[in-house]
Protein backbone atom coordinates (compact mmCIF):
# COMPACT_ATOMS: atom_id res chain seq x y z
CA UNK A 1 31.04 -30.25 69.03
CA UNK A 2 31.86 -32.29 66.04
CA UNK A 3 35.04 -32.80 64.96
CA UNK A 4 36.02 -33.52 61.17
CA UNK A 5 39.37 -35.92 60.07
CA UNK A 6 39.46 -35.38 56.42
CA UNK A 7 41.79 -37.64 54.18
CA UNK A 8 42.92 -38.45 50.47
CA UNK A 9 43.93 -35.34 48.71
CA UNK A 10 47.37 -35.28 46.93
CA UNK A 11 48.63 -34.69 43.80
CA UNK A 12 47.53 -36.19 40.38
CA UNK A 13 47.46 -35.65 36.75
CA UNK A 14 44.97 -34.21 34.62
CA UNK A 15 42.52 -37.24 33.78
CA UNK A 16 43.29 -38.86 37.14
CA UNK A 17 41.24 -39.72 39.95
CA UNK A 18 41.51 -39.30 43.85
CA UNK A 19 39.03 -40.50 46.72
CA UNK A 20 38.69 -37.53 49.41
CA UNK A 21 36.87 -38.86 53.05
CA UNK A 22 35.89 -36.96 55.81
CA UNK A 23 34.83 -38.90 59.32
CA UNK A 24 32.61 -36.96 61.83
CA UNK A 25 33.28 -37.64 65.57
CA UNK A 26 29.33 -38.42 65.96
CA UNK A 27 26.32 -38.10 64.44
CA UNK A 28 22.99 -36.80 64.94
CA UNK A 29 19.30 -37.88 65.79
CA UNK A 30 18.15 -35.52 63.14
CA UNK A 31 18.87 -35.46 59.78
CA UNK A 32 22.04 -33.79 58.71
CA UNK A 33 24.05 -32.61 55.74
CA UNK A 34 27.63 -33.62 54.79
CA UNK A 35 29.45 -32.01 51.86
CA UNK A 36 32.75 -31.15 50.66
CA UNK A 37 33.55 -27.13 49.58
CA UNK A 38 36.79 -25.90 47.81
CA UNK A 39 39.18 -22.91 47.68
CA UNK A 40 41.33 -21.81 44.94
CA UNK A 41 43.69 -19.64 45.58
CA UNK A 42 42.34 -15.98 45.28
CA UNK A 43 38.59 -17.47 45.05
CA UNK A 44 35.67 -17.94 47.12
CA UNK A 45 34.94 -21.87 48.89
CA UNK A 46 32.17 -23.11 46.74
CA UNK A 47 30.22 -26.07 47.19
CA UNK A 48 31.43 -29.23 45.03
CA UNK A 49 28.88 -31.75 47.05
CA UNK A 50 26.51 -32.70 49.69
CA UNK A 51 24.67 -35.40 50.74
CA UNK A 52 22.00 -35.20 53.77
CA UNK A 53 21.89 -38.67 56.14
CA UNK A 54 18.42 -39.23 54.27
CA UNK A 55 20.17 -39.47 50.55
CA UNK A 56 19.58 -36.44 49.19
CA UNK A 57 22.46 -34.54 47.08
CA UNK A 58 23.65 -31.72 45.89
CA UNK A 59 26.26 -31.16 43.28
CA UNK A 60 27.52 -28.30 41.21
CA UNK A 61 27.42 -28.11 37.68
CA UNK A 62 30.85 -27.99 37.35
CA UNK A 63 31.86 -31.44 38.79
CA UNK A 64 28.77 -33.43 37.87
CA UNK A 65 29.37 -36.54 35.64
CA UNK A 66 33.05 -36.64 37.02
CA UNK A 67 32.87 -36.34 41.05
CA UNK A 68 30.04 -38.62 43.03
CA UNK A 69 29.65 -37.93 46.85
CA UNK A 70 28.49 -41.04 49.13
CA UNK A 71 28.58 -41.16 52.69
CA UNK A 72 28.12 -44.36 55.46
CA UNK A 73 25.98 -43.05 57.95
CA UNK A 74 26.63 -45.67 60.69
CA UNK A 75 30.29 -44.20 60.33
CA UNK A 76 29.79 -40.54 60.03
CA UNK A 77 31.70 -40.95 56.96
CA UNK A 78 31.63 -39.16 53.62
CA UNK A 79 33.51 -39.78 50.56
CA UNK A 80 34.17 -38.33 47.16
CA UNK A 81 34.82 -39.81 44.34
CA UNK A 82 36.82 -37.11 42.23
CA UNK A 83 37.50 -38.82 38.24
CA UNK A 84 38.14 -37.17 35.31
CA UNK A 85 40.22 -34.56 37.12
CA UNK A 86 41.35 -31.39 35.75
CA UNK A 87 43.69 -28.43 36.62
CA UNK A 88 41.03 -26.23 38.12
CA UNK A 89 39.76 -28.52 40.19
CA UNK A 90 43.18 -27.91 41.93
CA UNK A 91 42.17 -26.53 46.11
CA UNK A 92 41.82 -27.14 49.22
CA UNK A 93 38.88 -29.30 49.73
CA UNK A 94 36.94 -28.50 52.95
CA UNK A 95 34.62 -31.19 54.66
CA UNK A 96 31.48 -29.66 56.20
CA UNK A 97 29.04 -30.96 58.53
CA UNK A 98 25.38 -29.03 59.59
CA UNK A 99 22.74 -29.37 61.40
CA UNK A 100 20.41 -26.96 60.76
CA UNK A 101 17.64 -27.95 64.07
CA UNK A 102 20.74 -27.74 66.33
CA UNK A 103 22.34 -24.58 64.81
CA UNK A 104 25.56 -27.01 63.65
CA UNK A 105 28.07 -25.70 61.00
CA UNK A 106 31.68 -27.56 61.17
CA UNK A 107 34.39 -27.51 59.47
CA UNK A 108 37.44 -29.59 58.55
CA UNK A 109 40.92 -28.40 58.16
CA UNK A 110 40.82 -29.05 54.46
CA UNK A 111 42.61 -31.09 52.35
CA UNK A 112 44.84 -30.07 48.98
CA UNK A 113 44.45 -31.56 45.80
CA UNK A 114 46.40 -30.31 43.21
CA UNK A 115 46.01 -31.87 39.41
CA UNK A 116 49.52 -31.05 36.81
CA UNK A 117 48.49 -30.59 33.30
C-alpha cells in the first residue's frame, strides 16, 4: 500500500501561481511514475504531469510552458509548479503514484484549485 498526502491547492487569480505536493508513504526498488491528474466539474481526470524516479516527464499540451513537475526521490515527494494560471485550470488535482512491475496504481484524495477571472 502507498498512501498519498497531497498539499497546496487554494484559490488564486488568473495570472497567479500555486505550488501543489504530493508525499508517498514509501518508495520503490523499481522505477516508478508520479504525476498529478485533474477533474473539472462534468469532465474526465486528465493527465497535467508525470515524472518517473529516473527523470523522465510527461506533460500535456495544455499546461506546458506554464506548469513544471519535479519530484525528490529520497522523499517520495512530487511537486508542481502551476504559473501563469487561468480559469480552466480550475479542479481537483489528483496525485498518482504506479508501479507498473508491481501492478501499483494510487491515488490521492485530490486537492482543489480554483483560479477567479
Amino acid at each position: 500500500q502507498v498512501q498519498l498526502v497531497e498539499s497546496g491547492g487554494g484559490l488564486v487569480q488568473a495570472g497567479g501561481s500555486l505550488r501543489l505536493s504530493c508525499a508517498a508513504s514509501r518508495g520503490t526498488a523499481r522505477d516508478n511514475t508520479m504525476g498529478w491528474y485533474r477533474q473539472a466539474p462534468g469532465k474526465q481526470r486528465d493527465l497535467v504531469a508525470s515524472m518517473t524516479s529516473g527523470g523522465s516527464t510527461n506533460v500535456a499540451d495544455s499546461v506546458k510552458g506554464r506548469f513544471t513537475i519535479s519530484r525528490e526521490n529520497a522523499k517520495n515527494t512530487v511537486y508542481l509548479q502551476m504559473n501563469s494560471l487561468k480559469p480552466e485550470d480550475t479542479a481537483v488535482y489528483y496525485c498518482n503514484f504506479q508501479q507498473a512491475y508491481y501492478g501499483m496504481n494510487y491515488w490521492g484524495k485530490g486537492t482543489l484549485v480554483t483560479v477567479s477571472s
